[in-house]
PDB file of N, CA and C in Angstrom:
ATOM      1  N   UNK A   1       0.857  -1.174   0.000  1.00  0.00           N
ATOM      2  CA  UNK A   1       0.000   0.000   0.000  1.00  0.00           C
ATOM      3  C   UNK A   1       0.895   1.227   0.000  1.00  0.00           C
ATOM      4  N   UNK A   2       0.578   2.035  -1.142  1.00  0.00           N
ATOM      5  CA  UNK A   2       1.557   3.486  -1.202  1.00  0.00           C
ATOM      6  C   UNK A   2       0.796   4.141  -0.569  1.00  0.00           C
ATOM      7  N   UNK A   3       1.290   5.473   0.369  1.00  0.00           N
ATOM      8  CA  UNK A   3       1.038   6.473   0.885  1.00  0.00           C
ATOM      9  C   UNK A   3       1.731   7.493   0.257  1.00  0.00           C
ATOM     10  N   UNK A   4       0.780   8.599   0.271  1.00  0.00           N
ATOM     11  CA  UNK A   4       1.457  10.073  -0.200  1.00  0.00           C
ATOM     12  C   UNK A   4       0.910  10.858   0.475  1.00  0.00           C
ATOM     13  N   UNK A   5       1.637  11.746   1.038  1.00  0.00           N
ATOM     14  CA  UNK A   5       1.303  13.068   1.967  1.00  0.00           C
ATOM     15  C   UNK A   5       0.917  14.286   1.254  1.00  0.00           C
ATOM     16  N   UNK A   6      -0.036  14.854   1.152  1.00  0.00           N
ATOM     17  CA  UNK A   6      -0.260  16.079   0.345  1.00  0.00           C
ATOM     18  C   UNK A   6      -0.785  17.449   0.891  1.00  0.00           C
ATOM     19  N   UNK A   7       0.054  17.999   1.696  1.00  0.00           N
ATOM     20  CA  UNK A   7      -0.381  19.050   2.405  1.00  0.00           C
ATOM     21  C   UNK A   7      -0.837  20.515   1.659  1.00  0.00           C
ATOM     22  N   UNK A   8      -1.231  20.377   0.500  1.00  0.00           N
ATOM     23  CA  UNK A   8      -1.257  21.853  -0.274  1.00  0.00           C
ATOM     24  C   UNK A   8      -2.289  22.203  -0.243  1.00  0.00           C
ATOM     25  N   UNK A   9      -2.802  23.661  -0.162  1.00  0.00           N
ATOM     26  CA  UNK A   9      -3.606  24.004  -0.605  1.00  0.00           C
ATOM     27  C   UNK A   9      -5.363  23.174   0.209  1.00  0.00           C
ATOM     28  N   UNK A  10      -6.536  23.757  -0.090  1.00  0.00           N
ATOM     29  CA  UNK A  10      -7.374  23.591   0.613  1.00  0.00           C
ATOM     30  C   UNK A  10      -7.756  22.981   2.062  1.00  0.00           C
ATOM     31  N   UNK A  11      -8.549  21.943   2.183  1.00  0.00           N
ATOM     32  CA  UNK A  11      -8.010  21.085   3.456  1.00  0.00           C
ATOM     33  C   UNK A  11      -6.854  20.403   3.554  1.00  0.00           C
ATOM     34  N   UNK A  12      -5.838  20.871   4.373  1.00  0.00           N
ATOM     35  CA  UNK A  12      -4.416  20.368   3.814  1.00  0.00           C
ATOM     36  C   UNK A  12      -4.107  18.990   4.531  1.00  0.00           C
ATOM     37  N   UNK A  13      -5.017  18.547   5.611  1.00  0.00           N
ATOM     38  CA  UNK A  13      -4.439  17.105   6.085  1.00  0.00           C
ATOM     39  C   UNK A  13      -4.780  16.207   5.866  1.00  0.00           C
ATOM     40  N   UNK A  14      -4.202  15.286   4.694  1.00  0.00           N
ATOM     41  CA  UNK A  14      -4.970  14.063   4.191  1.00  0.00           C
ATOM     42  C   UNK A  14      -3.954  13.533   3.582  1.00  0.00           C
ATOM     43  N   UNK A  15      -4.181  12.182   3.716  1.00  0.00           N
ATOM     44  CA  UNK A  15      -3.277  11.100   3.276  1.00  0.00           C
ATOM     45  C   UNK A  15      -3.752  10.311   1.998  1.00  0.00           C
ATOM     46  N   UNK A  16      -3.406   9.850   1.197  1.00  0.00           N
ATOM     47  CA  UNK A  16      -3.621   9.449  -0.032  1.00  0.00           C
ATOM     48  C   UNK A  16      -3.289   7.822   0.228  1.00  0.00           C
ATOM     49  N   UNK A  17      -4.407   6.796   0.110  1.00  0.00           N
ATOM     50  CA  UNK A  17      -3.824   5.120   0.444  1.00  0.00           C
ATOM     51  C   UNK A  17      -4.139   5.208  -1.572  1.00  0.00           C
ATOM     52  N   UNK A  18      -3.396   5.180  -1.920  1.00  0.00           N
ATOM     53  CA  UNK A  18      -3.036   4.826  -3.793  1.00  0.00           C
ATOM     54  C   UNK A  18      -4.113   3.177  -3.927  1.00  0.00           C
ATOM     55  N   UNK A  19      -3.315   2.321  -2.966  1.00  0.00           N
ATOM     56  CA  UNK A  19      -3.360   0.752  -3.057  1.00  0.00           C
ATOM     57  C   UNK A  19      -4.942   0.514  -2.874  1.00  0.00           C
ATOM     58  N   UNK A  20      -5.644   1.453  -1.788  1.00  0.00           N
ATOM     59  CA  UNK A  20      -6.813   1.030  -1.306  1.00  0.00           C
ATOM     60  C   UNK A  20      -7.970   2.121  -2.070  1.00  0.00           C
ATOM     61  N   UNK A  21      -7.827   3.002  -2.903  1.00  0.00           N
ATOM     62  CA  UNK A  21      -8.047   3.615  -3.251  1.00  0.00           C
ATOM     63  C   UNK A  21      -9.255   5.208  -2.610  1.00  0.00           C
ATOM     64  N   UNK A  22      -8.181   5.479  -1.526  1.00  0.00           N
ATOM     65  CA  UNK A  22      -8.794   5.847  -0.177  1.00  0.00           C
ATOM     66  C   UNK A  22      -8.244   7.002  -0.089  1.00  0.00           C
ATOM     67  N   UNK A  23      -9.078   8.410   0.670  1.00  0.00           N
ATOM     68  CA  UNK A  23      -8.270   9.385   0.916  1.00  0.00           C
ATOM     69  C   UNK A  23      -8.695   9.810   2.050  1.00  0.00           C
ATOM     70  N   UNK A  24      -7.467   9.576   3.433  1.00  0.00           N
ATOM     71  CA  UNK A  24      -7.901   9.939   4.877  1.00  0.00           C
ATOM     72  C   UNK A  24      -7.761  11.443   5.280  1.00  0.00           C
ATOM     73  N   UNK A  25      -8.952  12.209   5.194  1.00  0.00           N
ATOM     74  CA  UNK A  25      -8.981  13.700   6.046  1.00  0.00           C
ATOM     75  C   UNK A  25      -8.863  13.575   7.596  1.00  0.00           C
ATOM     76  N   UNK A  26      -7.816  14.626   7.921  1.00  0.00           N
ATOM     77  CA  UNK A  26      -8.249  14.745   9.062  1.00  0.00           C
ATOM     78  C   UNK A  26      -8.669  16.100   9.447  1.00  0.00           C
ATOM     79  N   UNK A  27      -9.655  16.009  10.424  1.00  0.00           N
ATOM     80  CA  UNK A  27     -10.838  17.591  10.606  1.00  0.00           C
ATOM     81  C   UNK A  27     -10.947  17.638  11.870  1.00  0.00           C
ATOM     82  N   UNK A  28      -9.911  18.063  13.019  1.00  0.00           N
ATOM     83  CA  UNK A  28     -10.494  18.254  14.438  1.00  0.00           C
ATOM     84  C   UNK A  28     -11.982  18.670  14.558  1.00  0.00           C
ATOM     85  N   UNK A  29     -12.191  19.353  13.532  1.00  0.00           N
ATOM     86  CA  UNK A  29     -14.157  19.732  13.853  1.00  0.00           C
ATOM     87  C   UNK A  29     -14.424  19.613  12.694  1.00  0.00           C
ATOM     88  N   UNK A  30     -15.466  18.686  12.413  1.00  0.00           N
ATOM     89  CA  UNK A  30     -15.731  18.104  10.924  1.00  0.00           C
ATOM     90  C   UNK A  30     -16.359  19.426   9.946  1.00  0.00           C
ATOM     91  N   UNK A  31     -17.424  19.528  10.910  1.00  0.00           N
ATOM     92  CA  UNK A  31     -18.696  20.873  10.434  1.00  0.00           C
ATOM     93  C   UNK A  31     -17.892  22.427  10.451  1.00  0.00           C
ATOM     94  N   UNK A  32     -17.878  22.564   9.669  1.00  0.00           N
ATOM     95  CA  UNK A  32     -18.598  23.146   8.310  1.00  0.00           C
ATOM     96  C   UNK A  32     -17.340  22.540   7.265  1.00  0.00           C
ATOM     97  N   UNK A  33     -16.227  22.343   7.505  1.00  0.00           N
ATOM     98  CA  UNK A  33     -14.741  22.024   6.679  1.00  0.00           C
ATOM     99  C   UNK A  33     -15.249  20.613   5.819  1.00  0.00           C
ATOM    100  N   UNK A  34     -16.209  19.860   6.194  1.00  0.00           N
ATOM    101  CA  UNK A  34     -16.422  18.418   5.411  1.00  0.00           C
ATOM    102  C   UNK A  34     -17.119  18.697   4.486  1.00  0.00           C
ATOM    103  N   UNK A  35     -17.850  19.810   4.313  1.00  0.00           N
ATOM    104  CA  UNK A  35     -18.688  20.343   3.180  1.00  0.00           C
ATOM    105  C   UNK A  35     -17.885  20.501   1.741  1.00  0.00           C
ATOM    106  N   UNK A  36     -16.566  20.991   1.988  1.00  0.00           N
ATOM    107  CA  UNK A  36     -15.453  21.058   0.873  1.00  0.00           C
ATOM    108  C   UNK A  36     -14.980  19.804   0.280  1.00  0.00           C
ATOM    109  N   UNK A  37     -15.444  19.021   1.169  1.00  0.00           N
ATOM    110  CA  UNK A  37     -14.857  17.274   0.344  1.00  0.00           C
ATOM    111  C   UNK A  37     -15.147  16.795  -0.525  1.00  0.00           C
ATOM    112  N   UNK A  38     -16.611  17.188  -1.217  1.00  0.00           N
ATOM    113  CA  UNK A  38     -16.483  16.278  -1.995  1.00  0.00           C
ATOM    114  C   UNK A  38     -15.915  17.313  -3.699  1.00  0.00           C
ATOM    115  N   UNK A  39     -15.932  18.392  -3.164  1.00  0.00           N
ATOM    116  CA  UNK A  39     -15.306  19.152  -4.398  1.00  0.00           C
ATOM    117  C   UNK A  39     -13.872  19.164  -4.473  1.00  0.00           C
ATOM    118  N   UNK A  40     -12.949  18.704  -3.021  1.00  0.00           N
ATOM    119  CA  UNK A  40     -11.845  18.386  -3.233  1.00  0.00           C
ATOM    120  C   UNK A  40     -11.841  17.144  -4.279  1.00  0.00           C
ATOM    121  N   UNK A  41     -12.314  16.065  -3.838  1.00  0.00           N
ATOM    122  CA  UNK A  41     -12.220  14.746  -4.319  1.00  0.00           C
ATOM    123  C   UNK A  41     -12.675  14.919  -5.599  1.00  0.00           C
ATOM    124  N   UNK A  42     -13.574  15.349  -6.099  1.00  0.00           N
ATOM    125  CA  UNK A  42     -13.971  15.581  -8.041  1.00  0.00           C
ATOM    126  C   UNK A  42     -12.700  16.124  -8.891  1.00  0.00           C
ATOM    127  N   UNK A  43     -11.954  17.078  -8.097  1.00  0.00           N
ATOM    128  CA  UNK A  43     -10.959  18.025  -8.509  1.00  0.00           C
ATOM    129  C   UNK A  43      -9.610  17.630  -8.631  1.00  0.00           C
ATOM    130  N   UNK A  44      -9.340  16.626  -7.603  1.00  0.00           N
ATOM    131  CA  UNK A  44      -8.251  15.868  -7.075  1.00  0.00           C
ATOM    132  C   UNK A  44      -7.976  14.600  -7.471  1.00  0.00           C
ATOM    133  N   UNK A  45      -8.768  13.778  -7.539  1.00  0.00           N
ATOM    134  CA  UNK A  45      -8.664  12.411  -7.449  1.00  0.00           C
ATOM    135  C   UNK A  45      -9.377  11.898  -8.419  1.00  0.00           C
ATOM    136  N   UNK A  46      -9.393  10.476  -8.924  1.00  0.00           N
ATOM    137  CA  UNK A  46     -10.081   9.674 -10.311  1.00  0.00           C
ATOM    138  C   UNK A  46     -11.790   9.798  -9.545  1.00  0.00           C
ATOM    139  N   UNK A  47     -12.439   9.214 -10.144  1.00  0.00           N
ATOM    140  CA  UNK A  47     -14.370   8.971  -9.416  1.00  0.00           C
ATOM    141  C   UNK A  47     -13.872   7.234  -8.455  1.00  0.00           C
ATOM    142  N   UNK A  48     -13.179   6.724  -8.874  1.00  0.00           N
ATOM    143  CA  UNK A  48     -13.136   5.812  -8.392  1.00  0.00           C
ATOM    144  C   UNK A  48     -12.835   5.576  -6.433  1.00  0.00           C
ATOM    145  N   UNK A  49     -12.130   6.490  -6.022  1.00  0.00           N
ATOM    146  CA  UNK A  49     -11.796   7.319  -4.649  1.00  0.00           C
ATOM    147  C   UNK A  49     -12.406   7.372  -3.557  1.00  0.00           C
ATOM    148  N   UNK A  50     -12.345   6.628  -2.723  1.00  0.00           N
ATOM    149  CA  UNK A  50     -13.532   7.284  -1.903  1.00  0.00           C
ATOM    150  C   UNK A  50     -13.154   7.949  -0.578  1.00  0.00           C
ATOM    151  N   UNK A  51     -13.298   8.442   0.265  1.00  0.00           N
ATOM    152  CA  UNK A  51     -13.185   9.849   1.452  1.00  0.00           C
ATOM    153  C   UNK A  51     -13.338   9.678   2.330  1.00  0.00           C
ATOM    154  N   UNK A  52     -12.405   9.455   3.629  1.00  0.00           N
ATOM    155  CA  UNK A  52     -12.921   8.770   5.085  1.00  0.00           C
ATOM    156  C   UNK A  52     -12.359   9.908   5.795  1.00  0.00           C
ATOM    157  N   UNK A  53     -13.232  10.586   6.562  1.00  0.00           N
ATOM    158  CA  UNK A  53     -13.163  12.085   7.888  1.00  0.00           C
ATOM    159  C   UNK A  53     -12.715  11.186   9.310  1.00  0.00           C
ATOM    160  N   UNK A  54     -11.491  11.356   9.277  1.00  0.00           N
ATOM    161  CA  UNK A  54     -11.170  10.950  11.244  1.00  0.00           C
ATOM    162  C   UNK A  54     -11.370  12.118  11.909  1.00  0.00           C
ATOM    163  N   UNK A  55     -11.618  12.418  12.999  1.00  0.00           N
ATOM    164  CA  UNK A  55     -11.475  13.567  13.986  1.00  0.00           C
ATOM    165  C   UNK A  55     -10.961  13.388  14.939  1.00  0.00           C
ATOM    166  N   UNK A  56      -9.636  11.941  15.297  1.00  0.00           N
ATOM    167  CA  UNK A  56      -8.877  11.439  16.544  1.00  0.00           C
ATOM    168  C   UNK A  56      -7.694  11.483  15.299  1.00  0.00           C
ATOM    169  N   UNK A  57      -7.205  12.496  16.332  1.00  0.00           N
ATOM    170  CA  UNK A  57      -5.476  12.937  15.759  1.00  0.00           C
ATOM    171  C   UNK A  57      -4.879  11.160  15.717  1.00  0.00           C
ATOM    172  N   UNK A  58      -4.922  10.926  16.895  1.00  0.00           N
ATOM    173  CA  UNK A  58      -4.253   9.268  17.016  1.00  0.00           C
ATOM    174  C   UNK A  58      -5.093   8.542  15.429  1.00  0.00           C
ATOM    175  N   UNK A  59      -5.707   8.262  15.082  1.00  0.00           N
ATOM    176  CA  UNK A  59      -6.127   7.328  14.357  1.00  0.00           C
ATOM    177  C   UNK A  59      -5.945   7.901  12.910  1.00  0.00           C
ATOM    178  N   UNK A  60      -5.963   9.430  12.855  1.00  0.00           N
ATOM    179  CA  UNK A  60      -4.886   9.705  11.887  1.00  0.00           C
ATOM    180  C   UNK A  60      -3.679   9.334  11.569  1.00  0.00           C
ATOM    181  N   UNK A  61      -2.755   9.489  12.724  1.00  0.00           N
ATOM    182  CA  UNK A  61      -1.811   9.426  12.410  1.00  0.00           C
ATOM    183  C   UNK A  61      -0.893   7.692  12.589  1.00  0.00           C
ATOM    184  N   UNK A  62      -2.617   7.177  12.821  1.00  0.00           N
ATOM    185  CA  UNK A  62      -2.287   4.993  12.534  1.00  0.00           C
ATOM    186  C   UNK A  62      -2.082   5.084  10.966  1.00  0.00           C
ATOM    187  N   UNK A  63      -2.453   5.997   9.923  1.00  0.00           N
ATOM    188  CA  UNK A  63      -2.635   6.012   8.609  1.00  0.00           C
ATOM    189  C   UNK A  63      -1.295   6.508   8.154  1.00  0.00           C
ATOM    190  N   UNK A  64      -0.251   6.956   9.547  1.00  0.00           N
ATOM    191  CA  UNK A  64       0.838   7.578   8.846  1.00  0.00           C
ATOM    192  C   UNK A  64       0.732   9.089   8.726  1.00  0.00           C
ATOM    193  N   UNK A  65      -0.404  10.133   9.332  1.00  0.00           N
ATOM    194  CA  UNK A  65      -0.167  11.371   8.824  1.00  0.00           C
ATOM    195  C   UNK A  65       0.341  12.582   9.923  1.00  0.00           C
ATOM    196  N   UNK A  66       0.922  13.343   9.616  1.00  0.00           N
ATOM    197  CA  UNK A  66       1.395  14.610  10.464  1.00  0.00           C
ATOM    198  C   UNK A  66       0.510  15.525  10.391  1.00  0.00           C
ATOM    199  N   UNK A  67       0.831  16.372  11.821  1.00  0.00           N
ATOM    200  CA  UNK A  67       0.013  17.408  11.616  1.00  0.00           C
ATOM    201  C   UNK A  67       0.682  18.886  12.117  1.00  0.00           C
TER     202      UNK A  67
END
């Protein structure tokens, strides 16, 4: 499973699983910031993609991500 870190630009904390075809946000407060997801993901990523919101720094960073 590849990981890629992509901190740029819009919601910047999210991890990219390539292998699983997965992209982990992380959102200490989901509301109102999860509203932008799915126009990240149209913009960003193939349709195939799909978008998982953690809000436990720890279980973010089981995925590998910094913050």
């Amino acid at each position: 499973m590849k990981k890629e870190n992509n901190y740029a630009g819009g919601l910047s904390n999210y991890i990219v699983l390539k292998g699983k075809k997965e992209v982990i946000f992380y959102l200490h407060n989901p509301y109102p910031d999860c509203l932008e997801i799915p126009d990240i993901m149209k913009q960003r990523f193939p349709s195939d993609y799909k978008s998982i919101v953690v809000n436990s720094l720890d279980e973010f960073k089981k995925y590998g991500g910094k913050v």
